[in-house]
Protein backbone atom coordinates (compact mmCIF):
# COMPACT_ATOMS: atom_id res chain seq x y z
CA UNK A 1 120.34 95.97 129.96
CA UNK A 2 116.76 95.13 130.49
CA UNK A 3 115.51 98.53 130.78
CA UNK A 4 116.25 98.97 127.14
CA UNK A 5 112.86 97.70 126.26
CA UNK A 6 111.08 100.85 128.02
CA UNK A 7 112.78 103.16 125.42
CA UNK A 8 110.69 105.73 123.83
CA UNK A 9 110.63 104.44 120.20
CA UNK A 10 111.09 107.80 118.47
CA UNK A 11 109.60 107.27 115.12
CA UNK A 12 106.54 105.72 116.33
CA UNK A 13 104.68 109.17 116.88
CA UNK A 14 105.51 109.69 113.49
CA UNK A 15 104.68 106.95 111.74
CA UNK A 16 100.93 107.12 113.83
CA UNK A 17 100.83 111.01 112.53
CA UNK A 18 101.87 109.27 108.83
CA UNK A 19 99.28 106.96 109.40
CA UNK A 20 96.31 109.28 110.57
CA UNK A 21 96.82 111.31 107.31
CA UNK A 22 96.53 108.52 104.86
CA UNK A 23 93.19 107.07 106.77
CA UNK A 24 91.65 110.66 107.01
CA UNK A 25 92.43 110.73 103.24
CA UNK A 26 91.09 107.41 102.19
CA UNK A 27 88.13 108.45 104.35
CA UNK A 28 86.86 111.43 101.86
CA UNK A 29 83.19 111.22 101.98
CA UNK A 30 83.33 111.91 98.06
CA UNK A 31 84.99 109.04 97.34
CA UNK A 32 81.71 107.11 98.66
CA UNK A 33 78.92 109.22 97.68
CA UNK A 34 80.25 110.13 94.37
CA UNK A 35 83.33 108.52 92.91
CA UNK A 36 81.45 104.91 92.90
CA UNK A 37 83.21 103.55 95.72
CA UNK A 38 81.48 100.90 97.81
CA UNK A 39 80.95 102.30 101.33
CA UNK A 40 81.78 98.61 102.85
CA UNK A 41 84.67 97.00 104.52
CA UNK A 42 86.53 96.05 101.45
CA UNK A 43 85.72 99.73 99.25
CA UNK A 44 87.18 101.47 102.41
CA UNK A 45 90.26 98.88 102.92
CA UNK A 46 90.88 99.09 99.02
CA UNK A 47 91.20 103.44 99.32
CA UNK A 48 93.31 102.71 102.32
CA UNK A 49 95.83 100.47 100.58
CA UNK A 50 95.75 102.66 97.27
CA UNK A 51 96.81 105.71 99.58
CA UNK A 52 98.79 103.93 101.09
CA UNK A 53 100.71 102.47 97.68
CA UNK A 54 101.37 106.34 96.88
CA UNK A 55 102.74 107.26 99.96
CA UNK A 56 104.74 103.90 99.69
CA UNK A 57 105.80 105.31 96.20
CA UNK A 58 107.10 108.83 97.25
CA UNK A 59 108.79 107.21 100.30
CA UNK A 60 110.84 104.85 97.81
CA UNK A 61 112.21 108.06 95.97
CA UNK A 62 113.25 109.51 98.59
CA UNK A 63 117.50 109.42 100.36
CA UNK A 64 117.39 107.52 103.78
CA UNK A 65 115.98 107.31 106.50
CA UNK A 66 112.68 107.42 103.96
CA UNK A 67 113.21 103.54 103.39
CA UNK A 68 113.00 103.10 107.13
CA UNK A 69 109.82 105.52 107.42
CA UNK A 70 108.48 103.10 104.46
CA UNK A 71 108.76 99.94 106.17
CA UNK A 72 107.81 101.04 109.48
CA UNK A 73 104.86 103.03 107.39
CA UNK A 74 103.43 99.52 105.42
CA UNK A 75 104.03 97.53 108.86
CA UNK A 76 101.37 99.38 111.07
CA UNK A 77 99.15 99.64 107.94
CA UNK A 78 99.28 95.72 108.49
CA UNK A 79 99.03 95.93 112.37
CA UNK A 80 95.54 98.20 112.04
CA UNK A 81 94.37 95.77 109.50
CA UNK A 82 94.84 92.55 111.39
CA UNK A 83 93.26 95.30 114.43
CA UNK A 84 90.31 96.26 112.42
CA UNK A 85 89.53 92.48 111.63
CA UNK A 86 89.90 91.33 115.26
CA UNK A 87 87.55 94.16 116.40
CA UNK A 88 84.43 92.69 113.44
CA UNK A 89 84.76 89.75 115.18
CA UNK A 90 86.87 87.37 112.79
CA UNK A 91 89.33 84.25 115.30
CA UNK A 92 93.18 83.45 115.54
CA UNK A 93 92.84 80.72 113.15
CA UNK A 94 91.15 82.90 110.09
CA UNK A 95 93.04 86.23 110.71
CA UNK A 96 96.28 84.73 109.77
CA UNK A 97 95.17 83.22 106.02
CA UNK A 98 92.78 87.06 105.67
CA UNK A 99 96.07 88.85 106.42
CA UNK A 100 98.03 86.94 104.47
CA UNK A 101 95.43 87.11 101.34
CA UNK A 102 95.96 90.67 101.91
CA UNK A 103 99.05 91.30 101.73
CA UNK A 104 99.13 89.05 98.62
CA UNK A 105 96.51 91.48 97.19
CA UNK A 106 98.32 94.99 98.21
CA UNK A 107 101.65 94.26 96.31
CA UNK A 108 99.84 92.31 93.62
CA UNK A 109 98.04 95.83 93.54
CA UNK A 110 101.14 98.00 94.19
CA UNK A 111 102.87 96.22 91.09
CA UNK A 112 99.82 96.42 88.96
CA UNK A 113 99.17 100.35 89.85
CA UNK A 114 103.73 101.32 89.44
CA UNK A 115 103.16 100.03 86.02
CA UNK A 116 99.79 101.80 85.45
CA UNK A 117 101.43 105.54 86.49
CA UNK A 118 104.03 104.37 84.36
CA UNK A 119 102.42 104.53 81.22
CA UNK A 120 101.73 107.74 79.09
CA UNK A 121 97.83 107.42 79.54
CA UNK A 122 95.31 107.07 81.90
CA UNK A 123 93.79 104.31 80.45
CA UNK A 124 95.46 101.52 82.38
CA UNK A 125 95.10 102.91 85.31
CA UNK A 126 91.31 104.03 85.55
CA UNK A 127 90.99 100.13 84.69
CA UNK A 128 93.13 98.74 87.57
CA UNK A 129 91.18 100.89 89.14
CA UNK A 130 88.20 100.18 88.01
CA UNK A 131 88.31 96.50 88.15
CA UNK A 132 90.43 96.52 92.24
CA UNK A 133 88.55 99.42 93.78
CA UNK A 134 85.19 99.64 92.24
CA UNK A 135 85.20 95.89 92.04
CA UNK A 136 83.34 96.38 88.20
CA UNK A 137 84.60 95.98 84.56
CA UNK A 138 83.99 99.24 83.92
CA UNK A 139 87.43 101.46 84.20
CA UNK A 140 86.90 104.36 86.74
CA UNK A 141 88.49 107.44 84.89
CA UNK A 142 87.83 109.89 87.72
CA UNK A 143 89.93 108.17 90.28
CA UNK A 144 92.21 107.51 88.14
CA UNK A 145 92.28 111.40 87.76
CA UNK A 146 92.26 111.72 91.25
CA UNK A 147 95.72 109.25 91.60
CA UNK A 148 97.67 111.18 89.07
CA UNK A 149 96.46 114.28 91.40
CA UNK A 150 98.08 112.98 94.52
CA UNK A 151 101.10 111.16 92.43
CA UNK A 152 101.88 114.92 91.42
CA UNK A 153 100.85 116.42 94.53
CA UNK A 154 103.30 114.02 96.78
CA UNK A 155 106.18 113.99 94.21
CA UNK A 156 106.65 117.74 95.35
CA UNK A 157 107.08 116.53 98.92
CA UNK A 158 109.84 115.99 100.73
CA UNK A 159 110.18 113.51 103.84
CA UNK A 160 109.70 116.34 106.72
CA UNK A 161 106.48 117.15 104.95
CA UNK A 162 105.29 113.76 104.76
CA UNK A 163 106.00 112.20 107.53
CA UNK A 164 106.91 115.48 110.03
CA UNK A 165 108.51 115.12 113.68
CA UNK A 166 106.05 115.68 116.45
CA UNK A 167 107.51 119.06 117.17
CA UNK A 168 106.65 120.20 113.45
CA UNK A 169 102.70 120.72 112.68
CA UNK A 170 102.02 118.69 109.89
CA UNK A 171 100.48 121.01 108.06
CA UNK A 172 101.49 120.14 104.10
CA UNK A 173 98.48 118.14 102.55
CA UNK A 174 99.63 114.64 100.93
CA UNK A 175 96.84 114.73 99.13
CA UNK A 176 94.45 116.40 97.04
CA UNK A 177 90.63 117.05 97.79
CA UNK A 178 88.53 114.29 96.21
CA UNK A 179 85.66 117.19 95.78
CA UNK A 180 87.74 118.86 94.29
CA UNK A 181 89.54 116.63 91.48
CA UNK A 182 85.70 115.72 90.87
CA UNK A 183 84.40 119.51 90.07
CA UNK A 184 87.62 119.91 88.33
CA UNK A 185 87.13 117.39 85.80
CA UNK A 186 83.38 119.23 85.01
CA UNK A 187 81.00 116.63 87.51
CA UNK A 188 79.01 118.51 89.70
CA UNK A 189 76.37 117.49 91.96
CA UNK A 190 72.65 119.74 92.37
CA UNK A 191 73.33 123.07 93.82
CA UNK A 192 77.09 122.40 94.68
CA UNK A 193 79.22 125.61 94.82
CA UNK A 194 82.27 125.73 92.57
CA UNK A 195 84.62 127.52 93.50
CA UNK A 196 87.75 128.50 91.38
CA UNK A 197 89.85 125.62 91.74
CA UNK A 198 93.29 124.66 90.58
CA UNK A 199 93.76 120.75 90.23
């Protein structure tokens, strides 16, 4: 009976493979150098958590086991959190009231952003937007044209292709390239190629 606790846990490779997507997303060097997101501690945990909302959103449309891949999904983004602010150096007794004002913050932010993609414009979302990730008044249409990008591009997905077993490459992109949605919407940067693009 004991030896149960040395089983493999089979979904953990996936939800690691799940998670290494979403960070290597979030981590799109555009995002910093030109979408006006603050290349900190808080602008890269806010693009982690709004990545991590859509995949979150997808997940929830999905039949089962998706709910399962979900929960597991939104429990290690916790986990690497709490990780991440163990490793800068913050102590047992404030990691506990950060984590929990975090969580607070990502489904105050998950509500806010469901009813945003909800509505027929983008107007409500580049200002969620604007005001959670760019931490300004002003709205932030361009990632707000990036979201409705990846909302589209992940609604076409399917579970295997989001979160893939470690036998299958996973080689469908969840999202879209941040470059990309940016030259698409006509903002270009000094001497940047631009090539025919289909966002």
């Amino acid at each position: 009976m004991a030896f149960r606790f040395f089983r493999k846990d089979p979904l953990r490779p996936v939800i690691d493979q799940l998670y290494g997507r979403v960070i290597a997303a979030a981590r799109q060097p555009d995002f910093y150098e030109h979408y006006g997101v603050a290349d900190s501690t808080q602008g890269r945990l806010e693009l982690l958590e709004l990545h991590a909302m859509l995949v979150m959103r997808r997940l929830r449309d999905l039949p089962a086991p998706a709910d399962e891949v979900g929960q597991r999904f939104v429990d290690t983004v916790f986990e690497q959190i709490e990780h991440a602010l163990r490793e800068i150096g913050m102590g047992d007794t404030t990691v506990p009231k950060r984590m929990k004002s975090i969580a607070k913050g990502f489904y105050g932010r998950a509500k806010s952003y469901d009813a945003a993609l909800a509505a027929a414009d983008d107007a409500e979302l580049a200002a969620a937007l604007g005001r959670n990730v760019l931490d300004s008044d002003e709205p932030a249409p361009l990632l707000a044209r990036y979201v409705r990008a990846a909302q589209q591009q992940l609604g076409a997905l399917q579970l295997d292709d989001i979160a893939p077993t470690p036998a299958r490459e996973a080689d469908t992109p969840l999202f879209p390239d941040a470059a990309a949605v940016r030259r698409a919407s006509g903002q270009t940067v000094p001497g940047e190629a631009v090539p025919q693009e289909n966002i």
